[in-house]
C-alpha atoms as a PDB file:
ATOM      1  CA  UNK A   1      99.297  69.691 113.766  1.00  0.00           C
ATOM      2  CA  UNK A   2     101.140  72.285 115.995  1.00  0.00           C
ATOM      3  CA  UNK A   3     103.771  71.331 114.072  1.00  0.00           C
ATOM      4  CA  UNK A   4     102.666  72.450 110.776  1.00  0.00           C
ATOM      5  CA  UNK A   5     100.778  75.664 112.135  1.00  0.00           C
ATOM      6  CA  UNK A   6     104.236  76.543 114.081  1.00  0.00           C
ATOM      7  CA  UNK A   7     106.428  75.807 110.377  1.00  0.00           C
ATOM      8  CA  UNK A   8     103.459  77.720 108.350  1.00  0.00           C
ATOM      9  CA  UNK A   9     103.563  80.741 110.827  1.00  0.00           C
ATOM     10  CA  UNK A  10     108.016  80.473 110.335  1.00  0.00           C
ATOM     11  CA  UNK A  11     107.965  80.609 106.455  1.00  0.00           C
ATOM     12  CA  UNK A  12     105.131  82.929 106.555  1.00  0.00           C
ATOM     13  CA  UNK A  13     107.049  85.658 108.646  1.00  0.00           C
ATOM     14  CA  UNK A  14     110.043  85.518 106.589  1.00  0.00           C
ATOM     15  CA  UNK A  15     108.015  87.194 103.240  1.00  0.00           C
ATOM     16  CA  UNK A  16     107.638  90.552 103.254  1.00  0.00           C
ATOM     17  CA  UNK A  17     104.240  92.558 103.827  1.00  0.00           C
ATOM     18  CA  UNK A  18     103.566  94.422 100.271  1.00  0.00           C
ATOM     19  CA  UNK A  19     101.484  96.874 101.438  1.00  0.00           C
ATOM     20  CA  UNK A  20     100.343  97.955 105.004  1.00  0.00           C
ATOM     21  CA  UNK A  21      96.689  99.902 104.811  1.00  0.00           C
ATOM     22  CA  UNK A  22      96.238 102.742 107.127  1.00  0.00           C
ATOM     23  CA  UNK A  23      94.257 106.279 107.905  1.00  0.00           C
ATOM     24  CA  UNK A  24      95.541 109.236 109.038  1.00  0.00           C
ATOM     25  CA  UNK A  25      93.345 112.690 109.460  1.00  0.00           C
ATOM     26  CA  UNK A  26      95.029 116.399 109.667  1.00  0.00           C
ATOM     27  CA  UNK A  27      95.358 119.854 107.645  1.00  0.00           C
ATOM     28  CA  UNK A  28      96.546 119.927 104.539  1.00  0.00           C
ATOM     29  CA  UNK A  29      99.954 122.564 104.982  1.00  0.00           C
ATOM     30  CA  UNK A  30     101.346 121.855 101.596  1.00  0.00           C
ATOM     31  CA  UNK A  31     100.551 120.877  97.866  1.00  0.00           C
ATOM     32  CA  UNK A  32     103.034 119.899  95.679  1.00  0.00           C
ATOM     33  CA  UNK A  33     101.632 119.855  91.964  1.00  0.00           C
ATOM     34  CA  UNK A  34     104.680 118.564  90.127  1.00  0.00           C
ATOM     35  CA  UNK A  35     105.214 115.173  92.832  1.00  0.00           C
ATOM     36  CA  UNK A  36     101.779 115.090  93.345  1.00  0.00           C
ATOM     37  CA  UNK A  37     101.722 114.725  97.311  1.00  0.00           C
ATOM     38  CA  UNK A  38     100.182 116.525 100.167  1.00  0.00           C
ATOM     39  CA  UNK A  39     101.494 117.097 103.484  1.00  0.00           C
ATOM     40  CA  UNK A  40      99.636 117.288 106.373  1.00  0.00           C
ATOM     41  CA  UNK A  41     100.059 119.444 109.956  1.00  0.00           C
ATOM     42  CA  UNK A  42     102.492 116.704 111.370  1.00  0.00           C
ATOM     43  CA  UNK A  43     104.506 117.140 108.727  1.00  0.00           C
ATOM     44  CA  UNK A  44     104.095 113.518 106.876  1.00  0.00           C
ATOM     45  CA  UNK A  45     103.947 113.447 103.010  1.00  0.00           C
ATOM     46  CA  UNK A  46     101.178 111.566 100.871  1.00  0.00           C
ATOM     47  CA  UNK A  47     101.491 110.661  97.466  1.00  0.00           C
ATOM     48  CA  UNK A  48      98.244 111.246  95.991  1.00  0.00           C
ATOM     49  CA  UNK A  49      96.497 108.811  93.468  1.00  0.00           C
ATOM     50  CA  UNK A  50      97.497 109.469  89.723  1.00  0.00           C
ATOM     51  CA  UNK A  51      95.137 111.783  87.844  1.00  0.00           C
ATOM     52  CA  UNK A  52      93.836 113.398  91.167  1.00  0.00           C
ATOM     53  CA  UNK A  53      92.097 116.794  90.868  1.00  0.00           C
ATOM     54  CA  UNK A  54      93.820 118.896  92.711  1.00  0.00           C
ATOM     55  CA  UNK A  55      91.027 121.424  92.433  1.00  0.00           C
ATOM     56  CA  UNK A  56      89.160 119.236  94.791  1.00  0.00           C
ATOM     57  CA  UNK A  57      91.924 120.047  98.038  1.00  0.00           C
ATOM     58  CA  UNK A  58      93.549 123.555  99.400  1.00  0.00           C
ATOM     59  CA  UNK A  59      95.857 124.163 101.425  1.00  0.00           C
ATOM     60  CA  UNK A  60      94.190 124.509 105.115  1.00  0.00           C
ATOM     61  CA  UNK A  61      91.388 121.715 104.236  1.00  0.00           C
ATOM     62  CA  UNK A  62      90.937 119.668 107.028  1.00  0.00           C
ATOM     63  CA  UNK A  63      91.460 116.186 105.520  1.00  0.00           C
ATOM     64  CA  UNK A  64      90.732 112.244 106.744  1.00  0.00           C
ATOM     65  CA  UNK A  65      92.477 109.465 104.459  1.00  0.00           C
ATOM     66  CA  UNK A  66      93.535 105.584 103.924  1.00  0.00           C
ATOM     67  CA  UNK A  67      96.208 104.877 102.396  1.00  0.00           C
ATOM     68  CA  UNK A  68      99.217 102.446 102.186  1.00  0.00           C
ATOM     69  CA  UNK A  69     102.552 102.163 103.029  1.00  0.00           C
ATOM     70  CA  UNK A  70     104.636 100.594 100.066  1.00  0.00           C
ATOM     71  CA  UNK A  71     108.474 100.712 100.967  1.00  0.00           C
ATOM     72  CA  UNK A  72     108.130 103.470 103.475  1.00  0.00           C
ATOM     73  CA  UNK A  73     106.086 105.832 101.507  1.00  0.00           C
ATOM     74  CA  UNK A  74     102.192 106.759 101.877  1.00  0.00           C
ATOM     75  CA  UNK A  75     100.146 106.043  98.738  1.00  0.00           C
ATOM     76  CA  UNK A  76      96.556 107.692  99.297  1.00  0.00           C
ATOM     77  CA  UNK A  77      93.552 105.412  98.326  1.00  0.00           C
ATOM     78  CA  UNK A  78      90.800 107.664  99.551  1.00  0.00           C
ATOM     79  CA  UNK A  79      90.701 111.186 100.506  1.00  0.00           C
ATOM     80  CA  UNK A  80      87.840 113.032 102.114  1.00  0.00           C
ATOM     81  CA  UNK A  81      87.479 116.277 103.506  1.00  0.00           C
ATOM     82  CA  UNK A  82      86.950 115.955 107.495  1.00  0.00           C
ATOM     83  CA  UNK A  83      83.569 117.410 109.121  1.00  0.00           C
ATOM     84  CA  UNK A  84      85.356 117.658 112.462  1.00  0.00           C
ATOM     85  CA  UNK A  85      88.871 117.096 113.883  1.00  0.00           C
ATOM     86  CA  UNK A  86      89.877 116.797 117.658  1.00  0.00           C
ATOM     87  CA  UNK A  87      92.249 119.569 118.295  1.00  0.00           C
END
């Protein structure tokens, strides 16, 4: 049985992860319309979901989000503005 679990746990590291989910929380510093990403006070860029309202963000808003990582870039799948953000 170790066996199998030890061969399962070989093959199984040798696919790659599609997407990896994460959050991230900061001030919006940029908006770029015509990409249609953000990018936040430590300076990482978010590609935001397609037909966003961009009337809903600013520049300044203080934002907390989930997103994933699909070959190194940051796909938002939930933005909301933040109530209160540890300096």
């Amino acid at each position: 049985m170790r066996h199998f679990v030890a061969a399962f746990m070989f093959f199984a590291s040798l696919f790659p992860v599609g997407a990896l989910a994460d959050d991230a929380q900061g001030t919006i510093t940029k908006i770029d319309e015509d990409n249609s990403t953000i990018t936040l006070d430590d300076g990482k860029v978010y590609k935001l979901p397609g037909e966003f309202d961009l009337s809903a963000i600013e520049k300044g808003m203080k934002v907390t989000l989930m997103f994933d990582v699909v070959d190194k870039e940051r796909y938002i799948t939930d933005i909301e503005q933040a109530t209160d953000l540890a300096e």
